[in-house]
PDB file of N, CA and C in Angstrom:
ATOM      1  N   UNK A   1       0.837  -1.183   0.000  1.00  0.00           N
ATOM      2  CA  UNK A   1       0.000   0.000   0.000  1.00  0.00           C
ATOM      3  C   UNK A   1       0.880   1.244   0.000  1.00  0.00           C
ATOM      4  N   UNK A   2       0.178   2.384  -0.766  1.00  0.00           N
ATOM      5  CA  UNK A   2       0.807   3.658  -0.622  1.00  0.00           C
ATOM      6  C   UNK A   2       0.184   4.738  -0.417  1.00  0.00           C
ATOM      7  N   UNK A   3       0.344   5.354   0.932  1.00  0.00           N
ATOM      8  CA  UNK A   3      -0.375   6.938   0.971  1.00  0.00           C
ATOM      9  C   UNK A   3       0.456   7.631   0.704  1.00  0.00           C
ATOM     10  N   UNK A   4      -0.322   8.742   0.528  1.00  0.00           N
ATOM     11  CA  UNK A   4       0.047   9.909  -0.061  1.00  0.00           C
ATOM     12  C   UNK A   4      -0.823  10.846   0.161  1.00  0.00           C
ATOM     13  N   UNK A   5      -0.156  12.092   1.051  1.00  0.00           N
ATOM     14  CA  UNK A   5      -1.097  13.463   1.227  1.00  0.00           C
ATOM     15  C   UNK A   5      -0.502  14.840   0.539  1.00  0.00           C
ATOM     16  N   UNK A   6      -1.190  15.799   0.622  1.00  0.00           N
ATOM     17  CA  UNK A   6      -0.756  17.059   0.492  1.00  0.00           C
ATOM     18  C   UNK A   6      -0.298  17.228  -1.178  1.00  0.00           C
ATOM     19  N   UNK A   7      -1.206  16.358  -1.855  1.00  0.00           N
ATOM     20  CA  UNK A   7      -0.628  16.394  -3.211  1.00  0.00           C
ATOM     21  C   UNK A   7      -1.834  18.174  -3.671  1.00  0.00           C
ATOM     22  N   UNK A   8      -0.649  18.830  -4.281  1.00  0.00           N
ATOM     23  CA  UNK A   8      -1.579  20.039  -4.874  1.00  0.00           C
ATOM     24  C   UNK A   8      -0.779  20.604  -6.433  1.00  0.00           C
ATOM     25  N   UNK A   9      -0.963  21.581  -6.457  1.00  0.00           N
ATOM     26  CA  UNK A   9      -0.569  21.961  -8.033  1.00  0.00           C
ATOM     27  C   UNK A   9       0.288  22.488  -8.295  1.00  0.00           C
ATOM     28  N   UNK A  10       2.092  21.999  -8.144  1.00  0.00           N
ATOM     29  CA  UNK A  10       3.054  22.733  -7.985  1.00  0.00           C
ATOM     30  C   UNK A  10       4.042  21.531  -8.686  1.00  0.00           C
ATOM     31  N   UNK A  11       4.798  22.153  -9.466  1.00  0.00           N
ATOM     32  CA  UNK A  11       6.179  21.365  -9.778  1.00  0.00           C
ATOM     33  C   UNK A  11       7.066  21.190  -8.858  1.00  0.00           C
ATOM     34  N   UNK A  12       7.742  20.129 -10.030  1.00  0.00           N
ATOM     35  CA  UNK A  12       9.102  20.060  -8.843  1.00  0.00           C
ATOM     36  C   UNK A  12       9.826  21.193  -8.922  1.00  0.00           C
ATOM     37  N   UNK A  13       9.879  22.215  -9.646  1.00  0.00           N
ATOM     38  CA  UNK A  13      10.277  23.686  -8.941  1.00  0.00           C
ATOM     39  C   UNK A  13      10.096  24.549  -8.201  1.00  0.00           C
ATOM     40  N   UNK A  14       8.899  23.882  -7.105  1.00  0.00           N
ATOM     41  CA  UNK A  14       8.265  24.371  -6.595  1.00  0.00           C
ATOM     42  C   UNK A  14       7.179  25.451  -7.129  1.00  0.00           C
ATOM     43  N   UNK A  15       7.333  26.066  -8.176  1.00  0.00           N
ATOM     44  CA  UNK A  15       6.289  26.812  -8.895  1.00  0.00           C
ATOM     45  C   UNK A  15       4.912  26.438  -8.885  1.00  0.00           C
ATOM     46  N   UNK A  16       3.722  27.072  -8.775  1.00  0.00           N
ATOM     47  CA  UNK A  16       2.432  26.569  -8.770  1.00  0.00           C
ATOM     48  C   UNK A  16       1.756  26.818  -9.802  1.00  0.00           C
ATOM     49  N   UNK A  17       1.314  26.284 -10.365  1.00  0.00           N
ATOM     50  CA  UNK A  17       0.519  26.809 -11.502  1.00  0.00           C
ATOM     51  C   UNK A  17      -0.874  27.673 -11.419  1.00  0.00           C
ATOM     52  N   UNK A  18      -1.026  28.336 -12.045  1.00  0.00           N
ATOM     53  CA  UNK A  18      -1.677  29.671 -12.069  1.00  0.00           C
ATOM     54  C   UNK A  18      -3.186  29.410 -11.980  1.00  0.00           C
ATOM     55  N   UNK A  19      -3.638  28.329 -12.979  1.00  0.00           N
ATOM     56  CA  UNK A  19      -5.246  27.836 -12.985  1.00  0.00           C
ATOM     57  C   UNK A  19      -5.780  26.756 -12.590  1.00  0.00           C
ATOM     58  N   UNK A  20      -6.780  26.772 -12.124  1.00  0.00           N
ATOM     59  CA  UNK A  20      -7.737  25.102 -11.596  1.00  0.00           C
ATOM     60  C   UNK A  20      -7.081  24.417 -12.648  1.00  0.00           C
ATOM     61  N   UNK A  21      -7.240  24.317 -13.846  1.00  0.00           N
ATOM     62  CA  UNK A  21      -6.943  22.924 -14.722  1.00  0.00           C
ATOM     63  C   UNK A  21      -5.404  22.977 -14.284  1.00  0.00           C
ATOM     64  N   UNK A  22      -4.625  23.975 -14.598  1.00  0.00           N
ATOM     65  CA  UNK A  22      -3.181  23.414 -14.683  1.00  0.00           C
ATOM     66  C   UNK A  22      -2.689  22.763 -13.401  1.00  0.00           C
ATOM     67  N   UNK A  23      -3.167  23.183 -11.951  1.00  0.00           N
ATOM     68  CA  UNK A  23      -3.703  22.383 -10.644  1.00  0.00           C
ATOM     69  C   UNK A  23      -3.811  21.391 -10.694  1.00  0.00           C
ATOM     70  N   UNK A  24      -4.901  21.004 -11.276  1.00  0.00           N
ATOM     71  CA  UNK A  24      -5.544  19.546 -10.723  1.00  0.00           C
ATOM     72  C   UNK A  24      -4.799  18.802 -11.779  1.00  0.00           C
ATOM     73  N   UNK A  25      -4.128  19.022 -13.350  1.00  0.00           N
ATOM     74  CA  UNK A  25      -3.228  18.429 -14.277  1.00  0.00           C
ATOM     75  C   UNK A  25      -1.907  17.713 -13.451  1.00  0.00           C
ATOM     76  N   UNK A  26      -1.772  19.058 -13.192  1.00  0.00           N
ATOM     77  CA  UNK A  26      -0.239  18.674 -12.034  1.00  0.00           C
ATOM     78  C   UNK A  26      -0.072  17.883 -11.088  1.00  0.00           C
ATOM     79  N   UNK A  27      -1.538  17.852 -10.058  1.00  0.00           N
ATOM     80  CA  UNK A  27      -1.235  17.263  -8.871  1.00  0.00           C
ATOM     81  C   UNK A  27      -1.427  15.860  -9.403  1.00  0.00           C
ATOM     82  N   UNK A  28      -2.022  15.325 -10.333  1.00  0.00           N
ATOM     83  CA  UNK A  28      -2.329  14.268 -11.061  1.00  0.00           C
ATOM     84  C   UNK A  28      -1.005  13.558 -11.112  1.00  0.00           C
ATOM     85  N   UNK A  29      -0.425  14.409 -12.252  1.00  0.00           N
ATOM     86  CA  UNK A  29       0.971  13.941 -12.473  1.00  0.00           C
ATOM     87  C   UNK A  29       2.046  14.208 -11.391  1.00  0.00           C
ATOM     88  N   UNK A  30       1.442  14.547 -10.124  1.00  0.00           N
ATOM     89  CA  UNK A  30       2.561  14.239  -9.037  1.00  0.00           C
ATOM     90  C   UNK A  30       2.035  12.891  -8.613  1.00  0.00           C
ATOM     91  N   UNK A  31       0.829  12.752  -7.839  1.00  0.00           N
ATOM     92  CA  UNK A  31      -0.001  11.330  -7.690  1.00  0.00           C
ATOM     93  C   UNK A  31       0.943  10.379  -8.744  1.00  0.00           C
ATOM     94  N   UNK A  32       0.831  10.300  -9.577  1.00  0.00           N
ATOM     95  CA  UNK A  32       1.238   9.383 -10.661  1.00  0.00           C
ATOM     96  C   UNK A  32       2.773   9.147 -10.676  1.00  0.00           C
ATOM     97  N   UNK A  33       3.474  10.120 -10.383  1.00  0.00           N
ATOM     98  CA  UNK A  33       5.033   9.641 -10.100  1.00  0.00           C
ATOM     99  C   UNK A  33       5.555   9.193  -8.476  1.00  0.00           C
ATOM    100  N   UNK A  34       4.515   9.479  -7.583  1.00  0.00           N
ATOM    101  CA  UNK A  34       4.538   8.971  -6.258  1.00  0.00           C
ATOM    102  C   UNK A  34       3.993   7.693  -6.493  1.00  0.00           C
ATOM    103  N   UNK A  35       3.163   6.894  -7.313  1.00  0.00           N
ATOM    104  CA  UNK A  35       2.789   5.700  -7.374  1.00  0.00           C
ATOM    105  C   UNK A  35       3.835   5.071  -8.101  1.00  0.00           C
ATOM    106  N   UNK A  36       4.307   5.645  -9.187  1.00  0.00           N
ATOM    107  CA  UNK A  36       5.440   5.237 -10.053  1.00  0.00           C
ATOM    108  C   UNK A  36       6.707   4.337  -9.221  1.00  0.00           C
ATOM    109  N   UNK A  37       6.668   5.502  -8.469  1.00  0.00           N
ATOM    110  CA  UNK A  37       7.969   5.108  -7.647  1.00  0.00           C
ATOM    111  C   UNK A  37       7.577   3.850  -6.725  1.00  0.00           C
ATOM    112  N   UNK A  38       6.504   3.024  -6.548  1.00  0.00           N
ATOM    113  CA  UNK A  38       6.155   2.361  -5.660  1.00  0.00           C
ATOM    114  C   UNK A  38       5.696   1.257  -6.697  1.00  0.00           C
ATOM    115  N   UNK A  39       6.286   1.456  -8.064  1.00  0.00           N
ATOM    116  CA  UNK A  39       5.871   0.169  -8.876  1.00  0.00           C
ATOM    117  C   UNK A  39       3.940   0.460  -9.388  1.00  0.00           C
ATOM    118  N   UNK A  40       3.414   1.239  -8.978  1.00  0.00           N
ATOM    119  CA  UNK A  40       2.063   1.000  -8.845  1.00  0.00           C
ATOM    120  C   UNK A  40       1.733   2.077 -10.146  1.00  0.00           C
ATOM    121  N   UNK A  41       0.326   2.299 -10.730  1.00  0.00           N
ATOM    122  CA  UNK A  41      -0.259   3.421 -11.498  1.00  0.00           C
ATOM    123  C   UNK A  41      -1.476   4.009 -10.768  1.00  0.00           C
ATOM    124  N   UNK A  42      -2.032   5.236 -11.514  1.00  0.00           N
ATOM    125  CA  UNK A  42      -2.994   5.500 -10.950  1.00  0.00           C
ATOM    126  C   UNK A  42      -4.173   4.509 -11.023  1.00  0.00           C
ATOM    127  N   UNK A  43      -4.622   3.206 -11.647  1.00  0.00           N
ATOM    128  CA  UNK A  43      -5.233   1.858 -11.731  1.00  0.00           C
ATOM    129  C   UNK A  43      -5.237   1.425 -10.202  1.00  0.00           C
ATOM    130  N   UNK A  44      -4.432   1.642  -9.950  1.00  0.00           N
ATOM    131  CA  UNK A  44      -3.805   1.177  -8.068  1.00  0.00           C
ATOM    132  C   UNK A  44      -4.437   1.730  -7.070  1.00  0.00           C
ATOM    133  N   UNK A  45      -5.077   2.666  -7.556  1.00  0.00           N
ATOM    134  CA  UNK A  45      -5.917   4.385  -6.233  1.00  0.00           C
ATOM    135  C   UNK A  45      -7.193   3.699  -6.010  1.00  0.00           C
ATOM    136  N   UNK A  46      -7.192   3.651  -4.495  1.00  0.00           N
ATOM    137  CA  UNK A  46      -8.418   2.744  -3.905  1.00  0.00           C
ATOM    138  C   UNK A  46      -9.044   4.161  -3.739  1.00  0.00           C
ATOM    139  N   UNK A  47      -8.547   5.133  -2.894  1.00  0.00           N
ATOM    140  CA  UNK A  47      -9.132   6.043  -2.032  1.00  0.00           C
ATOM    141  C   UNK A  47      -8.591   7.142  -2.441  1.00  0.00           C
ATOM    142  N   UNK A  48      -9.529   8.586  -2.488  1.00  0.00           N
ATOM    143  CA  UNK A  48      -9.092   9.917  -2.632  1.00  0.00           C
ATOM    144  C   UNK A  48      -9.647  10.366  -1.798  1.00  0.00           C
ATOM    145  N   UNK A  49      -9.446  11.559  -1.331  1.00  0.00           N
ATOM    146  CA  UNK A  49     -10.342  12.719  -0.785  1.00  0.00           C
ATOM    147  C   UNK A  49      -9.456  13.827  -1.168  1.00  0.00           C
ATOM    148  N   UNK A  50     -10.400  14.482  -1.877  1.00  0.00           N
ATOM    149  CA  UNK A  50     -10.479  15.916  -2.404  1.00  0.00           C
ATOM    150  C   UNK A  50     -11.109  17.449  -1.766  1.00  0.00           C
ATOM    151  N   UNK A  51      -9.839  17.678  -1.506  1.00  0.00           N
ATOM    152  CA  UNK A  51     -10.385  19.144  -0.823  1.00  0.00           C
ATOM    153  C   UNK A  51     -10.143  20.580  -2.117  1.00  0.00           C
ATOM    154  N   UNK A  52     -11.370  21.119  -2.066  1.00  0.00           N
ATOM    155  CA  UNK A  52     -11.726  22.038  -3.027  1.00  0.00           C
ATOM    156  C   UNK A  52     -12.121  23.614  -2.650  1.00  0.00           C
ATOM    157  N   UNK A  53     -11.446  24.442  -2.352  1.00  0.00           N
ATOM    158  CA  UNK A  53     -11.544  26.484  -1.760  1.00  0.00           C
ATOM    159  C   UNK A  53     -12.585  26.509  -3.156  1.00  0.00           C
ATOM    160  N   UNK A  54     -13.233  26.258  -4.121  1.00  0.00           N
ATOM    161  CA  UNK A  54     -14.508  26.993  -4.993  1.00  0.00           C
ATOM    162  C   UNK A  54     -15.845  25.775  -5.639  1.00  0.00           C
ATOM    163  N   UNK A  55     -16.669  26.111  -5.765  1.00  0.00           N
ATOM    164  CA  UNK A  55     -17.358  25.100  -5.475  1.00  0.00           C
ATOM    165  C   UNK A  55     -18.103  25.979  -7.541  1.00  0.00           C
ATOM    166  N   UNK A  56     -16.976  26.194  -7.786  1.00  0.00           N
ATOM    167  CA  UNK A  56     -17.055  27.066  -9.306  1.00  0.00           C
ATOM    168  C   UNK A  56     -16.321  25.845 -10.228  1.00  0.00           C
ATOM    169  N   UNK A  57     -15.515  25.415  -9.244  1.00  0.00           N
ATOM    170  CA  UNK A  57     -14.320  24.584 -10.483  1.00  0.00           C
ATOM    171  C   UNK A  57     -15.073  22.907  -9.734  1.00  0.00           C
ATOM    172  N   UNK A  58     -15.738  23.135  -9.469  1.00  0.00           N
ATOM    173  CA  UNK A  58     -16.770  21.514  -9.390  1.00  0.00           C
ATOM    174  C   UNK A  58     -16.649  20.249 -10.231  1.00  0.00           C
ATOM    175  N   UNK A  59     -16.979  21.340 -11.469  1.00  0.00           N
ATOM    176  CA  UNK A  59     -17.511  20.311 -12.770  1.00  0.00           C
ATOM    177  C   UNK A  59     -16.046  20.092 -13.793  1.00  0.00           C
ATOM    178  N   UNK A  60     -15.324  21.334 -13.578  1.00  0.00           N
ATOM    179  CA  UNK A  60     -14.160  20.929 -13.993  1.00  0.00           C
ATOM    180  C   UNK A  60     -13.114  19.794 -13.585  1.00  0.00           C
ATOM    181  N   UNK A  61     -13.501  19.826 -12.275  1.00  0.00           N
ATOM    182  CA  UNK A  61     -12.673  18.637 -11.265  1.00  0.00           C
ATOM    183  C   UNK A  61     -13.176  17.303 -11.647  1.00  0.00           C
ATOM    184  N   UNK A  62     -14.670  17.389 -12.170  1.00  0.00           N
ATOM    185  CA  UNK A  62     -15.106  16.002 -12.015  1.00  0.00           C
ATOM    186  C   UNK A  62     -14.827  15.226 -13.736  1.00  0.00           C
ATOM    187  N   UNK A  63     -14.753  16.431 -14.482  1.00  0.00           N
ATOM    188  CA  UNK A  63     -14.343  15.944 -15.772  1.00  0.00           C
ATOM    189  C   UNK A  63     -13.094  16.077 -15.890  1.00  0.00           C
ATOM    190  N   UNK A  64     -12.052  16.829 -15.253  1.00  0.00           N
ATOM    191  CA  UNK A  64     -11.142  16.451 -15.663  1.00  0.00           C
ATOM    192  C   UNK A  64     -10.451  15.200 -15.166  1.00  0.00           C
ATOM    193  N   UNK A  65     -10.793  14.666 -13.481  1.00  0.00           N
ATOM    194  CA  UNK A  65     -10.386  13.707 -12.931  1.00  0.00           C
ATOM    195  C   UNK A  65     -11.156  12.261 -14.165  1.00  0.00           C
ATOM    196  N   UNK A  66     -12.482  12.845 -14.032  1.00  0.00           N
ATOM    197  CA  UNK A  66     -12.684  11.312 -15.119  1.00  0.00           C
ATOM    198  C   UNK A  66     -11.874  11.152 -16.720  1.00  0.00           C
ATOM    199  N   UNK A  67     -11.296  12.253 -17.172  1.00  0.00           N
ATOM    200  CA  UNK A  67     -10.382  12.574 -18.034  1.00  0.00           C
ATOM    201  C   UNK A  67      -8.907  11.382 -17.875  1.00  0.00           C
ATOM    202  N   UNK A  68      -9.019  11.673 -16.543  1.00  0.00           N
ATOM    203  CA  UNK A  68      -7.403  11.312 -16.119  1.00  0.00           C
ATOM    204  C   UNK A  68      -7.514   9.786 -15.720  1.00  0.00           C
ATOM    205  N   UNK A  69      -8.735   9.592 -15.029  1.00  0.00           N
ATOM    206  CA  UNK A  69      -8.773   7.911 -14.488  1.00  0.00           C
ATOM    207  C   UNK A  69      -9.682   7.685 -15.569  1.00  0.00           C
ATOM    208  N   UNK A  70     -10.005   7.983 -16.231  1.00  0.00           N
ATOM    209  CA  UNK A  70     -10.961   7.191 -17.694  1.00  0.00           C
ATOM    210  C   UNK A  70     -12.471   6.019 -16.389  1.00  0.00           C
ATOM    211  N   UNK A  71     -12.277   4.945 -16.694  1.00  0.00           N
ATOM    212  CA  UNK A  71     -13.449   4.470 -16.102  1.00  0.00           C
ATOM    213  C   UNK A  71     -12.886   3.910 -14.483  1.00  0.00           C
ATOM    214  N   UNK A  72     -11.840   3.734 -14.089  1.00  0.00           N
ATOM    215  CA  UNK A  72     -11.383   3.933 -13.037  1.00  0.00           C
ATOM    216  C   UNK A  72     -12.202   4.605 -12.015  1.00  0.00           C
ATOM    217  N   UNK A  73     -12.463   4.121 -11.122  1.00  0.00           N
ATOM    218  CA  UNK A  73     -13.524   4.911 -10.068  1.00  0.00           C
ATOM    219  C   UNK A  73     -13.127   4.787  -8.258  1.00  0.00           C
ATOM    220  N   UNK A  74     -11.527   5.337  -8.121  1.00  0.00           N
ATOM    221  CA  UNK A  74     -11.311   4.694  -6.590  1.00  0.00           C
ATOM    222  C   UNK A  74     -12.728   5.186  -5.743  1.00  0.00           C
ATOM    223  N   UNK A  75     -12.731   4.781  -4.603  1.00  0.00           N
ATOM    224  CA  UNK A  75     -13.720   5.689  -3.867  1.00  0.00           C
ATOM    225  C   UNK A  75     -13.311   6.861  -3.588  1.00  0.00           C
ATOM    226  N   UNK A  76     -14.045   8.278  -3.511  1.00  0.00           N
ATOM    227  CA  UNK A  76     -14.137   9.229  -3.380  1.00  0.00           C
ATOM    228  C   UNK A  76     -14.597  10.333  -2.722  1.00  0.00           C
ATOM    229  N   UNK A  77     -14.231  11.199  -1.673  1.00  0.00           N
ATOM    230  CA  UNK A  77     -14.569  11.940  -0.665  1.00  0.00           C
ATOM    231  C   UNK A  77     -13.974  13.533  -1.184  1.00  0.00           C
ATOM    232  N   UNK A  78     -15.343  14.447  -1.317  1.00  0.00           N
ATOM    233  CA  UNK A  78     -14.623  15.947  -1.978  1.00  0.00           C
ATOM    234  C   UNK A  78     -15.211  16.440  -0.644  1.00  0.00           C
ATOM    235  N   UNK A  79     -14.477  17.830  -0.723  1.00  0.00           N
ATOM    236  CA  UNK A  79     -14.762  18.705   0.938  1.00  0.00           C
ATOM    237  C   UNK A  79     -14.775  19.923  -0.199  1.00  0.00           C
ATOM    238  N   UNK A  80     -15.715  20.590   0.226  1.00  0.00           N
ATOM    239  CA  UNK A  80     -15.643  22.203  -0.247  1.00  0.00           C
ATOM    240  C   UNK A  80     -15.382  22.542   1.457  1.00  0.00           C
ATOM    241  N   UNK A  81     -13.825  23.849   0.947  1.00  0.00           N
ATOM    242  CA  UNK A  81     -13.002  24.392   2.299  1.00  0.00           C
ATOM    243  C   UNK A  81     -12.888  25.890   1.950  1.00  0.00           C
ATOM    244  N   UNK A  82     -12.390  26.358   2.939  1.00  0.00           N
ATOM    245  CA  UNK A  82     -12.363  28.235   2.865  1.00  0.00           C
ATOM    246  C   UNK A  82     -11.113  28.099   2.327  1.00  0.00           C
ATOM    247  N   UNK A  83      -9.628  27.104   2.500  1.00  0.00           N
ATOM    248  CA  UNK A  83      -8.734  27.548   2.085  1.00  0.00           C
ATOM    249  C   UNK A  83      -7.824  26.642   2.423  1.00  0.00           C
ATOM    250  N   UNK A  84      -6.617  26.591   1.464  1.00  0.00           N
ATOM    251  CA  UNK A  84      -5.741  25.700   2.013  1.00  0.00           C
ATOM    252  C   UNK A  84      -4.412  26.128   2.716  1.00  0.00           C
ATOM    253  N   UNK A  85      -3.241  25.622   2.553  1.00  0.00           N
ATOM    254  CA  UNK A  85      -1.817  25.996   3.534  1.00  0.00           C
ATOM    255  C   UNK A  85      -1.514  27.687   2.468  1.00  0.00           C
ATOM    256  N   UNK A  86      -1.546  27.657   1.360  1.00  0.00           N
ATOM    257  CA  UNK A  86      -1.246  28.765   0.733  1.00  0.00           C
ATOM    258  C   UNK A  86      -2.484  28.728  -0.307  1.00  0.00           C
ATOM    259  N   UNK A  87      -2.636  30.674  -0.553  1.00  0.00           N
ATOM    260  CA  UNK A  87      -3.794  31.075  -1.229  1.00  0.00           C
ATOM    261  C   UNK A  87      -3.660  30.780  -2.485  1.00  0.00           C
ATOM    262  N   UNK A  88      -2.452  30.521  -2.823  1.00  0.00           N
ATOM    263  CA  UNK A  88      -2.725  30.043  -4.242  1.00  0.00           C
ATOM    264  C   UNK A  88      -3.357  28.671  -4.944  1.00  0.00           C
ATOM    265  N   UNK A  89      -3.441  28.156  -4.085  1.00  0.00           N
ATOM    266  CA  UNK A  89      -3.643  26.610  -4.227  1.00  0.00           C
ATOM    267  C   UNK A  89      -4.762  26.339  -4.011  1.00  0.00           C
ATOM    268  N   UNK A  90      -5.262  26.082  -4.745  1.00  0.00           N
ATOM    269  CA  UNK A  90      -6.723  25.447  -5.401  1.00  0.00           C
ATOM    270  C   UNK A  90      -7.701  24.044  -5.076  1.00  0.00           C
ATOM    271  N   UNK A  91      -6.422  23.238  -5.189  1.00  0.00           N
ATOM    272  CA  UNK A  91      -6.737  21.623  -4.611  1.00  0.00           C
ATOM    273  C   UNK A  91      -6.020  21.330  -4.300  1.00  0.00           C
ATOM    274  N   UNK A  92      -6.626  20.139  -3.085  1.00  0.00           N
ATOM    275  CA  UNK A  92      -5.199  18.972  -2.806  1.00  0.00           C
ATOM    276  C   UNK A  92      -5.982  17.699  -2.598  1.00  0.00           C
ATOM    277  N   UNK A  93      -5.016  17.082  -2.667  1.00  0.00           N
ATOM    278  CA  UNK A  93      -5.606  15.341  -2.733  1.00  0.00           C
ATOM    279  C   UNK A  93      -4.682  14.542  -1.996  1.00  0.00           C
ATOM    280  N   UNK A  94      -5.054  14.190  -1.061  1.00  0.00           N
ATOM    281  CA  UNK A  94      -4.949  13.069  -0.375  1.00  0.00           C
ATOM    282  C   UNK A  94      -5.529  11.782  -0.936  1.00  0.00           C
ATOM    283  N   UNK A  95      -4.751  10.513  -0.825  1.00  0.00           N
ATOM    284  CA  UNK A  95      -5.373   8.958  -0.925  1.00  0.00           C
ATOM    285  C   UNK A  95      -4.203   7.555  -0.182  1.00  0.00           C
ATOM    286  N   UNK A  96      -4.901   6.998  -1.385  1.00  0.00           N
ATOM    287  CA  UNK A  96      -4.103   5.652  -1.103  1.00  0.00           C
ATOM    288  C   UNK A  96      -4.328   4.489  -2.012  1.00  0.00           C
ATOM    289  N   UNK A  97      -3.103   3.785  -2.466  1.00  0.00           N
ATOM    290  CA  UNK A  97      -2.923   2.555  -3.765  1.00  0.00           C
ATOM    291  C   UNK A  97      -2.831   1.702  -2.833  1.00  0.00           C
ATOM    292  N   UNK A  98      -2.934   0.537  -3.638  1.00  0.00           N
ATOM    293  CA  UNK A  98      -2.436  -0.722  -2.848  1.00  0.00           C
ATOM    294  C   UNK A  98      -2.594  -1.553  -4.630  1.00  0.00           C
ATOM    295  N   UNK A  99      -1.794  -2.513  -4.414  1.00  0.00           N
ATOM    296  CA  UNK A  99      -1.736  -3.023  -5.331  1.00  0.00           C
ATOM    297  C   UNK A  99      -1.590  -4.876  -4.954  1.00  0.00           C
TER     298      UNK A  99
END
């Protein structure tokens, strides 16, 4: 098994990206190289919970995540929040693989 918290929308340059999509793109492809490294894919994600500061980028989250896991369906927990560790940051995702 692999958890993983505090995933949000920032490179490994630490840079954050500017919009909900380029956000939730990113934290994706961090998820995905934290599973990488554990042998596993995102196929592997039992559990998410999704914390969300706008309840505007909703529908974007839900198509772009089904974008990204195609018919893949871990179980799923979203929180609409006032805010996260920094204002720039949009989402974060917490879960867990097991393979």
């Amino acid at each position: 098994m692999v958890f993983f918290a505090g995933q949000v929308g920032s490179n490994q340059d630490g840079s954050i990206e500017p919009d909900f999509e380029g956000q939730i793109r990113q934290l994706y492809r961090n998820i995905e190289a934290v599973l990488k490294d554990a042998d596993m894919g995102l196929n592997d994600l039992v559990k998410l919970t999704t914390y969300l500061v706008s309840r505007d980028d909703l529908d974007d989250m839900r198509r772009i995540r089904k974008e990204i896991l195609g018919d893949h369906k871990p179980a799923h927990t979203l929180l609409l929040i006032s805010g996260l560790a920094f204002p720039e940051f949009l989402i974060e995702v917490e879960g867990f693989a097991a393979k």
